[in-house]
PDB file of N, CA and C in Angstrom:
ATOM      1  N   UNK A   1      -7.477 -16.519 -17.308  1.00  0.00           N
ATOM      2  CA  UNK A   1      -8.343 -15.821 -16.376  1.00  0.00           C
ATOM      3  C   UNK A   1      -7.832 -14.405 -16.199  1.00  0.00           C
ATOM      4  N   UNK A   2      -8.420 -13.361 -16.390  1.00  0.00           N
ATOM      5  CA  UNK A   2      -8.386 -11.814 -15.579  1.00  0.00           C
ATOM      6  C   UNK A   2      -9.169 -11.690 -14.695  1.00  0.00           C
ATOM      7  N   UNK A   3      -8.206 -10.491 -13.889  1.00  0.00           N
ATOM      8  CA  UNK A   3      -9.115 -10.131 -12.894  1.00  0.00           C
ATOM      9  C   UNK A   3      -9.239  -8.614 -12.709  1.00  0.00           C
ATOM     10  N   UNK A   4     -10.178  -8.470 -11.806  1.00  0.00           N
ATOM     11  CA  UNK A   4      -9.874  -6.878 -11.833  1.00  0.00           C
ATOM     12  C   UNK A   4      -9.826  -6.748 -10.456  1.00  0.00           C
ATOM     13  N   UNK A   5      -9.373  -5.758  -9.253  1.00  0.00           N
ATOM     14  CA  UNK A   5      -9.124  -5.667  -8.461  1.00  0.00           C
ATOM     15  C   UNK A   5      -9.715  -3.793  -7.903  1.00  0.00           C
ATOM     16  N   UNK A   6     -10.692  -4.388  -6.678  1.00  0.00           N
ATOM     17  CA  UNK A   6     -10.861  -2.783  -6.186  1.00  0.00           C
ATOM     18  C   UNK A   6      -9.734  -2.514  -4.803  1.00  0.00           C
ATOM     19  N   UNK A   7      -9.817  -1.767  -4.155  1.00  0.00           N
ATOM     20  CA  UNK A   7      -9.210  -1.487  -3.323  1.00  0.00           C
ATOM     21  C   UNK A   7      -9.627  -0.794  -2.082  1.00  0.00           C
ATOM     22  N   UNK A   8      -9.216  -0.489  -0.982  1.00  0.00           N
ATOM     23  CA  UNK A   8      -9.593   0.450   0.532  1.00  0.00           C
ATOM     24  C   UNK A   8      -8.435   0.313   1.261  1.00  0.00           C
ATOM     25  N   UNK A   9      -8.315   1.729   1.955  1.00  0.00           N
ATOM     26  CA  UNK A   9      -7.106   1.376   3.087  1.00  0.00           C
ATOM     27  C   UNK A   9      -7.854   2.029   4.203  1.00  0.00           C
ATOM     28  N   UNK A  10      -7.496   1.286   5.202  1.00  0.00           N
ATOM     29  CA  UNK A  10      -7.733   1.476   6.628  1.00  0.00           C
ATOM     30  C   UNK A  10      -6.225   2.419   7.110  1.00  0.00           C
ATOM     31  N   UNK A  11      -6.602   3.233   7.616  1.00  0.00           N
ATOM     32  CA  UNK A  11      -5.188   4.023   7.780  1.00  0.00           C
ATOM     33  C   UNK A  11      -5.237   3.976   9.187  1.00  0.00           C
ATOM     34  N   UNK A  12      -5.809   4.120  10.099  1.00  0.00           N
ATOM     35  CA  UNK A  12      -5.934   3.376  11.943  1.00  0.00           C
ATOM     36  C   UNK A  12      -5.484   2.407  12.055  1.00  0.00           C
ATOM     37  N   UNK A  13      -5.590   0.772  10.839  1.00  0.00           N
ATOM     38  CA  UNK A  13      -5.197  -0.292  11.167  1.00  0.00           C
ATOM     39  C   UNK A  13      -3.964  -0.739  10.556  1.00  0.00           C
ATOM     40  N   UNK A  14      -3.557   0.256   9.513  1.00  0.00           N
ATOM     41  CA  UNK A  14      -2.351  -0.081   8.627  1.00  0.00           C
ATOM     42  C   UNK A  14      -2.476  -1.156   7.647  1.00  0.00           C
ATOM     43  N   UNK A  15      -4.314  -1.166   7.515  1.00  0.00           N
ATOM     44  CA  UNK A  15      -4.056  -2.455   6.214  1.00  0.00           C
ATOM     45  C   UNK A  15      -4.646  -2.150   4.885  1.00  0.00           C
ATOM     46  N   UNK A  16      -4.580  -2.777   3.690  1.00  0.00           N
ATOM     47  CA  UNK A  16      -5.079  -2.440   2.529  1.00  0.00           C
ATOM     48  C   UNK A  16      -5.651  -3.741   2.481  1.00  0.00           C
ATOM     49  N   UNK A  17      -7.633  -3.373   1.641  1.00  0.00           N
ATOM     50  CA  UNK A  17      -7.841  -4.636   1.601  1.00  0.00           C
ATOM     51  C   UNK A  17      -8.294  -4.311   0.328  1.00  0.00           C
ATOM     52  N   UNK A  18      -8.125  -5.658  -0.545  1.00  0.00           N
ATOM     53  CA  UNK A  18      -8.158  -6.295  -2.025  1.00  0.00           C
ATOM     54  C   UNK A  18      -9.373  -6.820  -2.203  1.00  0.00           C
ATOM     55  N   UNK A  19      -9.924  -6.616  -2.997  1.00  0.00           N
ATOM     56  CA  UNK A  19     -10.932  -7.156  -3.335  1.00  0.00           C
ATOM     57  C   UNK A  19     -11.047  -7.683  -4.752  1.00  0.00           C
ATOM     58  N   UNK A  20     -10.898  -8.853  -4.888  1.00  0.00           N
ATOM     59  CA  UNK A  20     -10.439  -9.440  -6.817  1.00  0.00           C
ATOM     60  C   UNK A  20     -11.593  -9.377  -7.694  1.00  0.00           C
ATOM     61  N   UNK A  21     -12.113  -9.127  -8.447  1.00  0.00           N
ATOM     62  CA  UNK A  21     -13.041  -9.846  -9.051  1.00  0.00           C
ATOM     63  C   UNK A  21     -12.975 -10.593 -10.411  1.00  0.00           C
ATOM     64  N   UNK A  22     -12.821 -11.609 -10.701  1.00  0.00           N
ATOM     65  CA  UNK A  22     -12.639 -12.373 -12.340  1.00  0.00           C
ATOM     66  C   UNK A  22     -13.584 -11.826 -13.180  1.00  0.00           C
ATOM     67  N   UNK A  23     -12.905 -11.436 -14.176  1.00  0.00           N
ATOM     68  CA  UNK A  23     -13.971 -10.931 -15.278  1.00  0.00           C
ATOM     69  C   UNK A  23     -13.429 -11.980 -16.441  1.00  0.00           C
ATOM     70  N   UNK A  24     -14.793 -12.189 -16.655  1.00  0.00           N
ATOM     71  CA  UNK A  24     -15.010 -13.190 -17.933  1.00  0.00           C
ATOM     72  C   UNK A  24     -14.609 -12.656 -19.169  1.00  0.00           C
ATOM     73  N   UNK A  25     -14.646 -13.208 -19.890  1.00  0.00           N
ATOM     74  CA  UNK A  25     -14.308 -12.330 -21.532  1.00  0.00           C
ATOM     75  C   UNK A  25     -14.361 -14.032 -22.617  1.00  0.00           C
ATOM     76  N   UNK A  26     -15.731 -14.282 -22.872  1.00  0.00           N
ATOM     77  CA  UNK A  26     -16.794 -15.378 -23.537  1.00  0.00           C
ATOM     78  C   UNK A  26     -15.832 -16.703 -23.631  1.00  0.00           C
ATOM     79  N   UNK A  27     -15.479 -17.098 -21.904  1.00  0.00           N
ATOM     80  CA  UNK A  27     -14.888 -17.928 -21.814  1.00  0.00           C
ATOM     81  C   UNK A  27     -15.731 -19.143 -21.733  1.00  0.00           C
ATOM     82  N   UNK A  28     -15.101 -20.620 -22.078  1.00  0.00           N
ATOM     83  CA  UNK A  28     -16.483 -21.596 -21.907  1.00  0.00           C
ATOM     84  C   UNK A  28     -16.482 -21.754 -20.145  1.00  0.00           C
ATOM     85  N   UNK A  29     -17.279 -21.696 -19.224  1.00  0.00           N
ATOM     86  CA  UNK A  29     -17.414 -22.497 -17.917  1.00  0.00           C
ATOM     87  C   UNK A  29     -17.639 -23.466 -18.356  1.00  0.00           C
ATOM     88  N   UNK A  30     -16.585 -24.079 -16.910  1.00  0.00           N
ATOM     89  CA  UNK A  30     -16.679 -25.483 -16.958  1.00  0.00           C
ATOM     90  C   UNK A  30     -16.107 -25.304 -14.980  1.00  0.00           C
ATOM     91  N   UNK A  31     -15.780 -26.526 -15.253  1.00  0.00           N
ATOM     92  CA  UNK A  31     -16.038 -26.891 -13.308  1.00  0.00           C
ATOM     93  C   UNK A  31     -14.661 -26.002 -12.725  1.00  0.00           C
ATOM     94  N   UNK A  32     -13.447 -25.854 -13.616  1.00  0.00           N
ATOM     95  CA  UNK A  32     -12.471 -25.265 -13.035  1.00  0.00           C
ATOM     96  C   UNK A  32     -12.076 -23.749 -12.624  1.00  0.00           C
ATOM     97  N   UNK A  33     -13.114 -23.290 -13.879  1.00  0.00           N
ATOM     98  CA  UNK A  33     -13.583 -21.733 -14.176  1.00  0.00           C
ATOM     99  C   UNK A  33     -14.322 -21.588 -12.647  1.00  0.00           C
ATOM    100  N   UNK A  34     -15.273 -22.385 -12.505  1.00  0.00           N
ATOM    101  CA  UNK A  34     -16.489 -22.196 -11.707  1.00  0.00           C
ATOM    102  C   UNK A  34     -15.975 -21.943 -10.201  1.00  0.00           C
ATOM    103  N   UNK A  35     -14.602 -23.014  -9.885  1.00  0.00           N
ATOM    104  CA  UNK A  35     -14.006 -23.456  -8.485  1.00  0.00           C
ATOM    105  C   UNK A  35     -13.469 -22.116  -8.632  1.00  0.00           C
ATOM    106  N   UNK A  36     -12.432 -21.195  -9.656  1.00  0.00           N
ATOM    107  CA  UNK A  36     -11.653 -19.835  -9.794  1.00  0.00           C
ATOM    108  C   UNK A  36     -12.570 -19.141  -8.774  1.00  0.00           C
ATOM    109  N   UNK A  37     -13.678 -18.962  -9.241  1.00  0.00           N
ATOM    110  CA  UNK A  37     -15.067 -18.088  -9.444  1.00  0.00           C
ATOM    111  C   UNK A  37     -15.129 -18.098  -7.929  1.00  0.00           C
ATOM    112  N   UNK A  38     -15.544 -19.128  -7.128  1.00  0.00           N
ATOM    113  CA  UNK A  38     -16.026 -19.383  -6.142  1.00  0.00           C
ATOM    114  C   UNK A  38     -14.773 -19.319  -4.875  1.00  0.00           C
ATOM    115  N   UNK A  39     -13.963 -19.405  -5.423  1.00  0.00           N
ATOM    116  CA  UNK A  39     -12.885 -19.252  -4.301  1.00  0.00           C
ATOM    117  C   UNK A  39     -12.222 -17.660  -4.358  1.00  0.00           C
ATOM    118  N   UNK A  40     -12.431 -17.295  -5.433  1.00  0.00           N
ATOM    119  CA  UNK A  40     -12.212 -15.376  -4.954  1.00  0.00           C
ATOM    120  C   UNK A  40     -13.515 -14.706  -4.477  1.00  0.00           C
ATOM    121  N   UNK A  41     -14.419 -15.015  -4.642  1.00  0.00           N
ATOM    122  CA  UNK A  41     -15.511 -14.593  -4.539  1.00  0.00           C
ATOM    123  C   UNK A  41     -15.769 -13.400  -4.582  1.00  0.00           C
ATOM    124  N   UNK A  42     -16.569 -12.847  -3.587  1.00  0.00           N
ATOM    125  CA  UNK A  42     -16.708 -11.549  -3.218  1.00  0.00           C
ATOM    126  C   UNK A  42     -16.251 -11.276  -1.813  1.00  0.00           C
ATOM    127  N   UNK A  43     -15.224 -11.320  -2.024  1.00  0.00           N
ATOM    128  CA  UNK A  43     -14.431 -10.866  -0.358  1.00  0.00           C
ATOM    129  C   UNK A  43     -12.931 -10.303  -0.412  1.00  0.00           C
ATOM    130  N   UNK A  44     -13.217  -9.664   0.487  1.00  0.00           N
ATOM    131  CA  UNK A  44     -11.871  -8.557   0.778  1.00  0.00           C
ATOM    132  C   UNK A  44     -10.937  -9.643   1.176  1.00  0.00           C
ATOM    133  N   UNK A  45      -9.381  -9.019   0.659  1.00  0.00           N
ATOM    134  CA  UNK A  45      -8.545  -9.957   1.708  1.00  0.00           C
ATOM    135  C   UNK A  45      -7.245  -8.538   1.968  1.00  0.00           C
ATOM    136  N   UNK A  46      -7.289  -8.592   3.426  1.00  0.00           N
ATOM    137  CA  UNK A  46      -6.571  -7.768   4.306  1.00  0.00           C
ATOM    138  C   UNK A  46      -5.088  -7.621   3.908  1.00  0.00           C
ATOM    139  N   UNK A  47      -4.270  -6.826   3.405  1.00  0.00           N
ATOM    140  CA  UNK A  47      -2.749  -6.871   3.360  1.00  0.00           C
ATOM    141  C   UNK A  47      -2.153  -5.851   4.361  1.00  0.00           C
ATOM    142  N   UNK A  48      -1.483  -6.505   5.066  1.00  0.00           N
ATOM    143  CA  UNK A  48      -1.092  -5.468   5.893  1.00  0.00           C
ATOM    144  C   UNK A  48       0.732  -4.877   5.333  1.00  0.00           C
ATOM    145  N   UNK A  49       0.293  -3.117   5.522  1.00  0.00           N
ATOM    146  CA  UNK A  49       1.064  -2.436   5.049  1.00  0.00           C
ATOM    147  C   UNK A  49       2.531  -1.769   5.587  1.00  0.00           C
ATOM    148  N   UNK A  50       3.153  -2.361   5.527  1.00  0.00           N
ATOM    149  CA  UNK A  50       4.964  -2.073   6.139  1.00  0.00           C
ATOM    150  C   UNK A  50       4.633  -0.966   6.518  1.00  0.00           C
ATOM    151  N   UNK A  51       5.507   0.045   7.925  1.00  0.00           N
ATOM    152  CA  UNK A  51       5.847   0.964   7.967  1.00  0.00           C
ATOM    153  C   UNK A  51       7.159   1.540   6.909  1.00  0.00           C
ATOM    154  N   UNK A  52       7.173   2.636   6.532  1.00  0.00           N
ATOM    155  CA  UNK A  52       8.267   2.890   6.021  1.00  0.00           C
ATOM    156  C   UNK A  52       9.672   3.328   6.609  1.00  0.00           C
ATOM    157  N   UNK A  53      11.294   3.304   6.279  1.00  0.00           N
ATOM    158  CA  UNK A  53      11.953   3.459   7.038  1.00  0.00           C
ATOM    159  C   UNK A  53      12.479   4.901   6.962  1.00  0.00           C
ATOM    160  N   UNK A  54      12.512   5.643   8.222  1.00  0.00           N
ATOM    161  CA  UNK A  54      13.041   6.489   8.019  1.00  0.00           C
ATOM    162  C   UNK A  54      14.287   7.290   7.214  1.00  0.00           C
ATOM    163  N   UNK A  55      14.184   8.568   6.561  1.00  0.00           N
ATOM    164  CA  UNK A  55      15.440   8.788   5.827  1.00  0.00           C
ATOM    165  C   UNK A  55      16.396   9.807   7.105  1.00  0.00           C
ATOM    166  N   UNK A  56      17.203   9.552   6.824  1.00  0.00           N
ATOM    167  CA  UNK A  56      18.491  10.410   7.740  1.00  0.00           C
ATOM    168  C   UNK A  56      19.324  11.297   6.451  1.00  0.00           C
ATOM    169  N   UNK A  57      19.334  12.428   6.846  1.00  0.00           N
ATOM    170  CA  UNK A  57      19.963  13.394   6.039  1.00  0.00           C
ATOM    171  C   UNK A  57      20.757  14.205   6.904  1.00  0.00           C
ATOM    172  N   UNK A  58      22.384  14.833   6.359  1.00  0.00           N
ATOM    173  CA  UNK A  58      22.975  15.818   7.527  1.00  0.00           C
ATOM    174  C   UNK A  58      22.744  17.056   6.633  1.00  0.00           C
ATOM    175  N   UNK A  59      22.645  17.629   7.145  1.00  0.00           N
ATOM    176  CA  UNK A  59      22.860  19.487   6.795  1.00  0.00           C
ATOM    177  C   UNK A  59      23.590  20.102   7.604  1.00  0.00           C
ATOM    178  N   UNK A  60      24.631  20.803   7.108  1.00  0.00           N
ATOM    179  CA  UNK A  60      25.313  21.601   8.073  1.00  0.00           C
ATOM    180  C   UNK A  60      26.276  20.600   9.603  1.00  0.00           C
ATOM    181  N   UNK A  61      25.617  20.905  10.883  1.00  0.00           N
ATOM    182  CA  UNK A  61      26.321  20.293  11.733  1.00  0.00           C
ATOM    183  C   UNK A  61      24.550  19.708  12.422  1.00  0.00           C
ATOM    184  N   UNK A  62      23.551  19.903  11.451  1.00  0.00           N
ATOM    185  CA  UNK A  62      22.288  19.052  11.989  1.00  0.00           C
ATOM    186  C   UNK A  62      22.029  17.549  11.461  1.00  0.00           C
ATOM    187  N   UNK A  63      21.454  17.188  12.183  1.00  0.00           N
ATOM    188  CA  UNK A  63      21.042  15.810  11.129  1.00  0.00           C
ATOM    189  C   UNK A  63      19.637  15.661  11.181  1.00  0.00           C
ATOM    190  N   UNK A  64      18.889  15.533  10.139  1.00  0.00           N
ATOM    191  CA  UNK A  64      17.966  15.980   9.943  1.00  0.00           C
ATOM    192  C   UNK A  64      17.375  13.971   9.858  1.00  0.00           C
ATOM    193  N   UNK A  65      15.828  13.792  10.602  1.00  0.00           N
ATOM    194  CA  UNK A  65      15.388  12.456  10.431  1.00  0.00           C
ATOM    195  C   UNK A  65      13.770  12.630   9.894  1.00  0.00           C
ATOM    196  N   UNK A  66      13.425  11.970   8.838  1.00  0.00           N
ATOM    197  CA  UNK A  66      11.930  12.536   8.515  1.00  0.00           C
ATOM    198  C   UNK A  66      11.525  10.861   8.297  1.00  0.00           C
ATOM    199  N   UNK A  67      10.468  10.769   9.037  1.00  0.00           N
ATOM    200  CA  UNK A  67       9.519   9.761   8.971  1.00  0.00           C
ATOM    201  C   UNK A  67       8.233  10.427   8.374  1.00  0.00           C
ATOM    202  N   UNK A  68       8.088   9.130   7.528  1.00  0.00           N
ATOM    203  CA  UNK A  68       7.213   9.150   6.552  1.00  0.00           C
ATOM    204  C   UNK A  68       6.214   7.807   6.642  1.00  0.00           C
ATOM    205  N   UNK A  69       5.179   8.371   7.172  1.00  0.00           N
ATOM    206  CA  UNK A  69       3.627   7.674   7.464  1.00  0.00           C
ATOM    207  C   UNK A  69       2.932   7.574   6.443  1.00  0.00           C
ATOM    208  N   UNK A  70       2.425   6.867   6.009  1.00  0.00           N
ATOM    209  CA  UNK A  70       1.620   6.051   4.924  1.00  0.00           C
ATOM    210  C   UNK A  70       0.004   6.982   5.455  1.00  0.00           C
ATOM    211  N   UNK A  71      -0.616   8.106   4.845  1.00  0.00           N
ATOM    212  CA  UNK A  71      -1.963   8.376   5.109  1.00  0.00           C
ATOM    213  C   UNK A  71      -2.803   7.979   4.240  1.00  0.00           C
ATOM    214  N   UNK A  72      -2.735   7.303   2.651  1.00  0.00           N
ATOM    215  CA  UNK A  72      -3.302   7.078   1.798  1.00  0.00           C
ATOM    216  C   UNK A  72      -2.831   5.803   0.601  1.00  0.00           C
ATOM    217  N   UNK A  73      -3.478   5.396  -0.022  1.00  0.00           N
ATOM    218  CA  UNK A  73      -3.598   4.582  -0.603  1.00  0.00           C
ATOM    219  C   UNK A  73      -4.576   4.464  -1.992  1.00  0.00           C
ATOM    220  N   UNK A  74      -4.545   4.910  -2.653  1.00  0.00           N
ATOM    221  CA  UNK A  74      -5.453   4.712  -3.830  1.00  0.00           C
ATOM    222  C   UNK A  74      -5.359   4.555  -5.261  1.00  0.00           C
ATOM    223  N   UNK A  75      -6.132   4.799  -6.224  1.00  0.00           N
ATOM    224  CA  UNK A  75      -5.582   4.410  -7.640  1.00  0.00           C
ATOM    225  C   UNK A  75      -6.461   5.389  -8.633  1.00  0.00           C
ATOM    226  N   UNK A  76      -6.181   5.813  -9.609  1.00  0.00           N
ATOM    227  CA  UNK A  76      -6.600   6.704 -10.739  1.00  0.00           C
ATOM    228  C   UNK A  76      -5.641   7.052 -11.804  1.00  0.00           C
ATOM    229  N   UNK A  77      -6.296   6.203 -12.967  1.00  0.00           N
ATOM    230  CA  UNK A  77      -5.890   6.398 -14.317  1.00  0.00           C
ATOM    231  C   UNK A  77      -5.147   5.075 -14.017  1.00  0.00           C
ATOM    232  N   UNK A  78      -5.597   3.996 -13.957  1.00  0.00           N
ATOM    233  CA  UNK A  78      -4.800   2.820 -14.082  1.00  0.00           C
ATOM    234  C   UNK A  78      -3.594   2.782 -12.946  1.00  0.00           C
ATOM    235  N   UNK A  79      -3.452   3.796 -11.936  1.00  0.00           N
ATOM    236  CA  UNK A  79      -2.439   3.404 -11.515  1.00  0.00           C
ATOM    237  C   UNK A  79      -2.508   3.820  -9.647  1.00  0.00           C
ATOM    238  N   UNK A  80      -1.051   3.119  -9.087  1.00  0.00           N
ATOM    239  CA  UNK A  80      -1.051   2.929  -8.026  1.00  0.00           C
ATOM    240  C   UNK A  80      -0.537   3.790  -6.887  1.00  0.00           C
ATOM    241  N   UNK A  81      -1.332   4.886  -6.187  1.00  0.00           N
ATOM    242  CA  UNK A  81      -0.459   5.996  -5.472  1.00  0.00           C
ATOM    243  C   UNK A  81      -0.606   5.470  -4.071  1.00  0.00           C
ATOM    244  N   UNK A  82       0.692   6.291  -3.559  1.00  0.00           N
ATOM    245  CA  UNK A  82       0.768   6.194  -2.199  1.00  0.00           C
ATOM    246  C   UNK A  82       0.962   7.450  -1.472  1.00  0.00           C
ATOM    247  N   UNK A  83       0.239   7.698  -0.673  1.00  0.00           N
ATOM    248  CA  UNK A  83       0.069   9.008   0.221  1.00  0.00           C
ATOM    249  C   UNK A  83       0.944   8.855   1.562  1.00  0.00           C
ATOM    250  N   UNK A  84       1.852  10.443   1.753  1.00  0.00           N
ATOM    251  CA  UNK A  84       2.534   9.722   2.501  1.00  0.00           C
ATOM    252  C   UNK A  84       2.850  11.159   3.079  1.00  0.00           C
ATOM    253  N   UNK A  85       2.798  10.956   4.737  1.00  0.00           N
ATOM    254  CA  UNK A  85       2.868  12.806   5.224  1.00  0.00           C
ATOM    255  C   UNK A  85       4.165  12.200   6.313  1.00  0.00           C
ATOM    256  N   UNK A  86       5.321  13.491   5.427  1.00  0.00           N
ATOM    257  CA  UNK A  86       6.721  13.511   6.441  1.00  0.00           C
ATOM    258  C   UNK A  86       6.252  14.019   7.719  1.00  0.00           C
ATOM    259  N   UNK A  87       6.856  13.941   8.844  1.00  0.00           N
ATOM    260  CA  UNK A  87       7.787  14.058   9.805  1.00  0.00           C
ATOM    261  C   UNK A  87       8.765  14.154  10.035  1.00  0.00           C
ATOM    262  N   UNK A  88       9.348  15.722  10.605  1.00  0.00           N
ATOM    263  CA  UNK A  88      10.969  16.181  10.468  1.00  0.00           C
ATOM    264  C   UNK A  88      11.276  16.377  11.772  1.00  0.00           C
ATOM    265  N   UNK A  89      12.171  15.772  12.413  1.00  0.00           N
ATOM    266  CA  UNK A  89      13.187  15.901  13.488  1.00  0.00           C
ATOM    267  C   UNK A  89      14.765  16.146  12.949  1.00  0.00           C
ATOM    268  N   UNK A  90      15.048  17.130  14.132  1.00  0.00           N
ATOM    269  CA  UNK A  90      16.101  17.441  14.034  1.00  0.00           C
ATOM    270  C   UNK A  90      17.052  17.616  15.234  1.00  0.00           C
ATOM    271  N   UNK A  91      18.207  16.929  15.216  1.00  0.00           N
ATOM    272  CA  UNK A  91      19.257  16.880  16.328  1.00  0.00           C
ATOM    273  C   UNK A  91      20.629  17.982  16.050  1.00  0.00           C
ATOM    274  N   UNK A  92      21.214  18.658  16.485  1.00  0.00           N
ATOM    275  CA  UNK A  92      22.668  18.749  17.300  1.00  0.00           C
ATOM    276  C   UNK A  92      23.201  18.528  17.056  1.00  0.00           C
ATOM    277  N   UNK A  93      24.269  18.006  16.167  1.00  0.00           N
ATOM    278  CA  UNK A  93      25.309  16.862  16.261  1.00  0.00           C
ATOM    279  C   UNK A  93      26.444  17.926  16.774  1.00  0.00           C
ATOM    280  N   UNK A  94      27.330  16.853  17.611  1.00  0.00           N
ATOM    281  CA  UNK A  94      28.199  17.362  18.726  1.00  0.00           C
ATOM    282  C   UNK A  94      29.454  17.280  18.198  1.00  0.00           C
ATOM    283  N   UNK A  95      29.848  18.901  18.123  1.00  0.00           N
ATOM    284  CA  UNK A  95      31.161  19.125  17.646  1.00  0.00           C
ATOM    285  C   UNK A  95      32.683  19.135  18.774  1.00  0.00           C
ATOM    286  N   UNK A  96      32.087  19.241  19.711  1.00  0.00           N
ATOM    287  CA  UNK A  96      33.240  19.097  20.588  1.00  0.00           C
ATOM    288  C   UNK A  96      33.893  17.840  20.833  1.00  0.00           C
ATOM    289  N   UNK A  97      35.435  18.491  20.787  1.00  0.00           N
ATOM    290  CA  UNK A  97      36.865  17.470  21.010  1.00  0.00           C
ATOM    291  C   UNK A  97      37.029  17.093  21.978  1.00  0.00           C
TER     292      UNK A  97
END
């Protein structure tokens, strides 16, 4: 069995939903093909998408923290991107003895 798979991300809800579809290629049906068929159907199924963990970097006597939010999700040319907009904070770090 193949399948092919579309895709959507909800970026408000943090989920990606899948959508499978079996593509035939002059297979015989028969009842097991048919049950494949009927149990992916035509329906989305919801994956919900991890936050990512922040990176911590020092520079100098700063320490630098960038969170990185997931804004996108999509695919072109066979393949799988992820969109993703930093957030940079930056602290102080305390040099006194």
């Amino acid at each position: 069995m193949q399948c092919e798979a579309s895709i959507r991300y909800d970026n408000k809800k943090g989920l990606l939903y899948v959508r499978p579809k079996v593509v035939e290629e002059g297979q015989k049906r028969d009842v097991l093909w048919l049950l494949l068929v009927s149990l992916f159907g035509d329906r989305e199924y919801p994956v919900e998408v991890q936050k990512l963990k922040p990176i911590a970097a020092r520079v100098s006597d700063k320490t630098l923290e960038i969170d990185l939010d997931i804004s996108n999700i999509y695919t072109a040319n066979d393949s799988l991107f992820i969109a993703i907009r930093p957030a940079v904070k930056g602290t102080q770090m305390n040099t006194a003895k």
